[in-house]
C-alpha atoms as a PDB file:
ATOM      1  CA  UNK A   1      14.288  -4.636 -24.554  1.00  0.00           C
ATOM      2  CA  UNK A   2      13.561  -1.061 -23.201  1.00  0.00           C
ATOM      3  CA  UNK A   3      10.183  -1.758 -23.353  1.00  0.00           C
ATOM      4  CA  UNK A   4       9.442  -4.933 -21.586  1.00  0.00           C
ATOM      5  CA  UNK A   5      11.597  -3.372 -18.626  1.00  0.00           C
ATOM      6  CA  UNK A   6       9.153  -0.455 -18.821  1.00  0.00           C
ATOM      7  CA  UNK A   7       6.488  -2.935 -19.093  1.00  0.00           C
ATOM      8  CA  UNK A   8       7.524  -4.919 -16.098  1.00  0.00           C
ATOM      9  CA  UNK A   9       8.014  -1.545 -13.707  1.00  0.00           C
ATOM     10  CA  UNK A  10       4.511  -0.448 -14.990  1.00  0.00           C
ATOM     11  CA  UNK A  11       2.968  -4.301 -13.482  1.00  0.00           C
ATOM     12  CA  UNK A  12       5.126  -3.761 -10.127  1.00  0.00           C
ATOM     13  CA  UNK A  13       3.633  -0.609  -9.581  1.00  0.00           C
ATOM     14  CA  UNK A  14       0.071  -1.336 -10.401  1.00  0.00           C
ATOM     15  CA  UNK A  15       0.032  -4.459  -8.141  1.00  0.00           C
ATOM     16  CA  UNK A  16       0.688  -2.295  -5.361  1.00  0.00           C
ATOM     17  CA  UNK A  17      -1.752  -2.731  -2.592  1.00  0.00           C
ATOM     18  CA  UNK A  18      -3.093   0.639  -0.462  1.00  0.00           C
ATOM     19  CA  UNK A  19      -5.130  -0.058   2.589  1.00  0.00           C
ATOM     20  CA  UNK A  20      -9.156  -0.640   1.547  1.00  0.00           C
ATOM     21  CA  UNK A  21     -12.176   0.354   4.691  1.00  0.00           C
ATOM     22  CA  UNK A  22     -12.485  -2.700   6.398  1.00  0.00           C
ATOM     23  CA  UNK A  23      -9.949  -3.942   5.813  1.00  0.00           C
ATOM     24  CA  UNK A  24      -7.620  -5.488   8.895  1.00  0.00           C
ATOM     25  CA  UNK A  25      -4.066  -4.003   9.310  1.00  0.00           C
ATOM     26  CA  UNK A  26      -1.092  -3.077  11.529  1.00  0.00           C
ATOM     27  CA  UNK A  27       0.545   0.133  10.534  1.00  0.00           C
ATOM     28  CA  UNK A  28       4.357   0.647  11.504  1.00  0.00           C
ATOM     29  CA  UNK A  29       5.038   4.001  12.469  1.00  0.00           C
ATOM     30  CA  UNK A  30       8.368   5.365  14.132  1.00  0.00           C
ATOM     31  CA  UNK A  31       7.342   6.086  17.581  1.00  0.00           C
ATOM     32  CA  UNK A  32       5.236   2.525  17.603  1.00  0.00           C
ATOM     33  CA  UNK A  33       2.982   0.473  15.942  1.00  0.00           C
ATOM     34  CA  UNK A  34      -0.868   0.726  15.433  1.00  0.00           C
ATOM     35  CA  UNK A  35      -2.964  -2.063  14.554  1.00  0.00           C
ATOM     36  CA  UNK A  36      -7.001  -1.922  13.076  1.00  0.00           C
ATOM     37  CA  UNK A  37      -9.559  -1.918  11.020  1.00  0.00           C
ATOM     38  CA  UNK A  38      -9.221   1.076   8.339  1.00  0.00           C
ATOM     39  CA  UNK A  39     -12.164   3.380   8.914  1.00  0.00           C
ATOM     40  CA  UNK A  40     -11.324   5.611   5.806  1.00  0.00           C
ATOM     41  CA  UNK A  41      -7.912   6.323   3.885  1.00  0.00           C
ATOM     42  CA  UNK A  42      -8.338  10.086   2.068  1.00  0.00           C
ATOM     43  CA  UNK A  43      -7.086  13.388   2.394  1.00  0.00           C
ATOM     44  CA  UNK A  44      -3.353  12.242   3.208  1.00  0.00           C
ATOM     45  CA  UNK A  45      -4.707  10.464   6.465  1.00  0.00           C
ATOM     46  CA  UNK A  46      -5.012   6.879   7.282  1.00  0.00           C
ATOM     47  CA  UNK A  47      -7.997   6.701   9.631  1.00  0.00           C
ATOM     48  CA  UNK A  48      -8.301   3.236  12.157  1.00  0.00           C
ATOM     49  CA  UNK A  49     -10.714   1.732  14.843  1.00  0.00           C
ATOM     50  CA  UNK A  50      -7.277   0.669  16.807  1.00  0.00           C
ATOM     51  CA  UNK A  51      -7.466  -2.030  19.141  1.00  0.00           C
ATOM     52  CA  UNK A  52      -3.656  -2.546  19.792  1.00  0.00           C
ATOM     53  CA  UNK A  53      -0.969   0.055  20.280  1.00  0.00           C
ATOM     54  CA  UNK A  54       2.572  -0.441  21.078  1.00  0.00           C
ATOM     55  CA  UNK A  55       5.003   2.122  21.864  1.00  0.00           C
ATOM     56  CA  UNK A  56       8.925   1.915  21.485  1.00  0.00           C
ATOM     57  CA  UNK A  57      10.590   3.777  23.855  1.00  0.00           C
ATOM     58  CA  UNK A  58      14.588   3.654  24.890  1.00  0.00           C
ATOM     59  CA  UNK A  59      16.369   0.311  25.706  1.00  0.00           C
ATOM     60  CA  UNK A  60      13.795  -1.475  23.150  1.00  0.00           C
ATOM     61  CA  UNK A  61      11.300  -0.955  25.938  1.00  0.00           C
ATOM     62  CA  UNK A  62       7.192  -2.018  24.937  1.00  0.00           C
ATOM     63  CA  UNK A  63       4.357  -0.291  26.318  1.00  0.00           C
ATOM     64  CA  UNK A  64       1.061  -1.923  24.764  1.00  0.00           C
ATOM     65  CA  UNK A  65      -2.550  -0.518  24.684  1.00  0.00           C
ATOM     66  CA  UNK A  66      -5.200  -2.988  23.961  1.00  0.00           C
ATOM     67  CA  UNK A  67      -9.156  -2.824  23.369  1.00  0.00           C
ATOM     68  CA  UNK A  68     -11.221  -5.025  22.466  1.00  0.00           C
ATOM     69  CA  UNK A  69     -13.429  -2.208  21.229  1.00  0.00           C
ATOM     70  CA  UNK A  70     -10.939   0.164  19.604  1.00  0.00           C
ATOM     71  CA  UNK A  71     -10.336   3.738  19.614  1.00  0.00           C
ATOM     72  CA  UNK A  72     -10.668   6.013  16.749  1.00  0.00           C
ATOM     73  CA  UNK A  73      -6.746   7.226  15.227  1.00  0.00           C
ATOM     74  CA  UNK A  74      -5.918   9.176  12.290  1.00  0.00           C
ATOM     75  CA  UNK A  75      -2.478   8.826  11.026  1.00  0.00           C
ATOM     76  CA  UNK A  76      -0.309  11.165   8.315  1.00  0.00           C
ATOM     77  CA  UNK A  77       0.645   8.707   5.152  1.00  0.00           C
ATOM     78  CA  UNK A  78       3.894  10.619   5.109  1.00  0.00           C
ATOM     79  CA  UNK A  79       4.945   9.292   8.965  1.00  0.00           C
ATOM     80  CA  UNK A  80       4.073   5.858   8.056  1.00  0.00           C
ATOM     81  CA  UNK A  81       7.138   3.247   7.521  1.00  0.00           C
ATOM     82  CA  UNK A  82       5.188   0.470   6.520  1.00  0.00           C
ATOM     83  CA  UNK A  83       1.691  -1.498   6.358  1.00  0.00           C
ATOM     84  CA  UNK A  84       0.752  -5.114   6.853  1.00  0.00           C
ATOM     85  CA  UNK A  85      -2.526  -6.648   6.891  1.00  0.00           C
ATOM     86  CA  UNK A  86      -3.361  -9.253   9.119  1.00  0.00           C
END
């Protein structure tokens, strides 16, 4: 029994999905949210032409930057709450 447990946590782990180049995703960060295309993911930074930005700030108020064009960001892995890819 112990081992098909350790078996199963082994196949959740490994089906884990990290951010690829090119790929197309919207990182959720505490201070906002940051959406891209990953440019490169190495070094402990996550690396993004951004195109959308959206701030939080008190009273749940949104301030959004857009561009069609995108801007280069680097983010730290370790601020990042979550990823989804769009």
């Amino acid at each position: 029994m112990k081992i098909i447990i350790c078996l199963f946590l082994l196949i959740c782990v490994a089906s884990a999905k990290t951010p690829m180049i090119g790929d197309q995703v919207r990182v959720l960060m505490s201070n906002g949210s940051y959406s891209g295309e990953v440019e490169s993911f190495e070094f402990g930074l996550l690396c993004l032409n951004c195109t959308e930005y959206h701030d939080v700030k008190e009273n749940n108020y949104i301030n959004g930057l857009y561009s069609p064009n995108g801007w280069p960001v680097c983010l730290g892995v370790n601020q990042i709450v979550s990823i989804s890819w769009s």
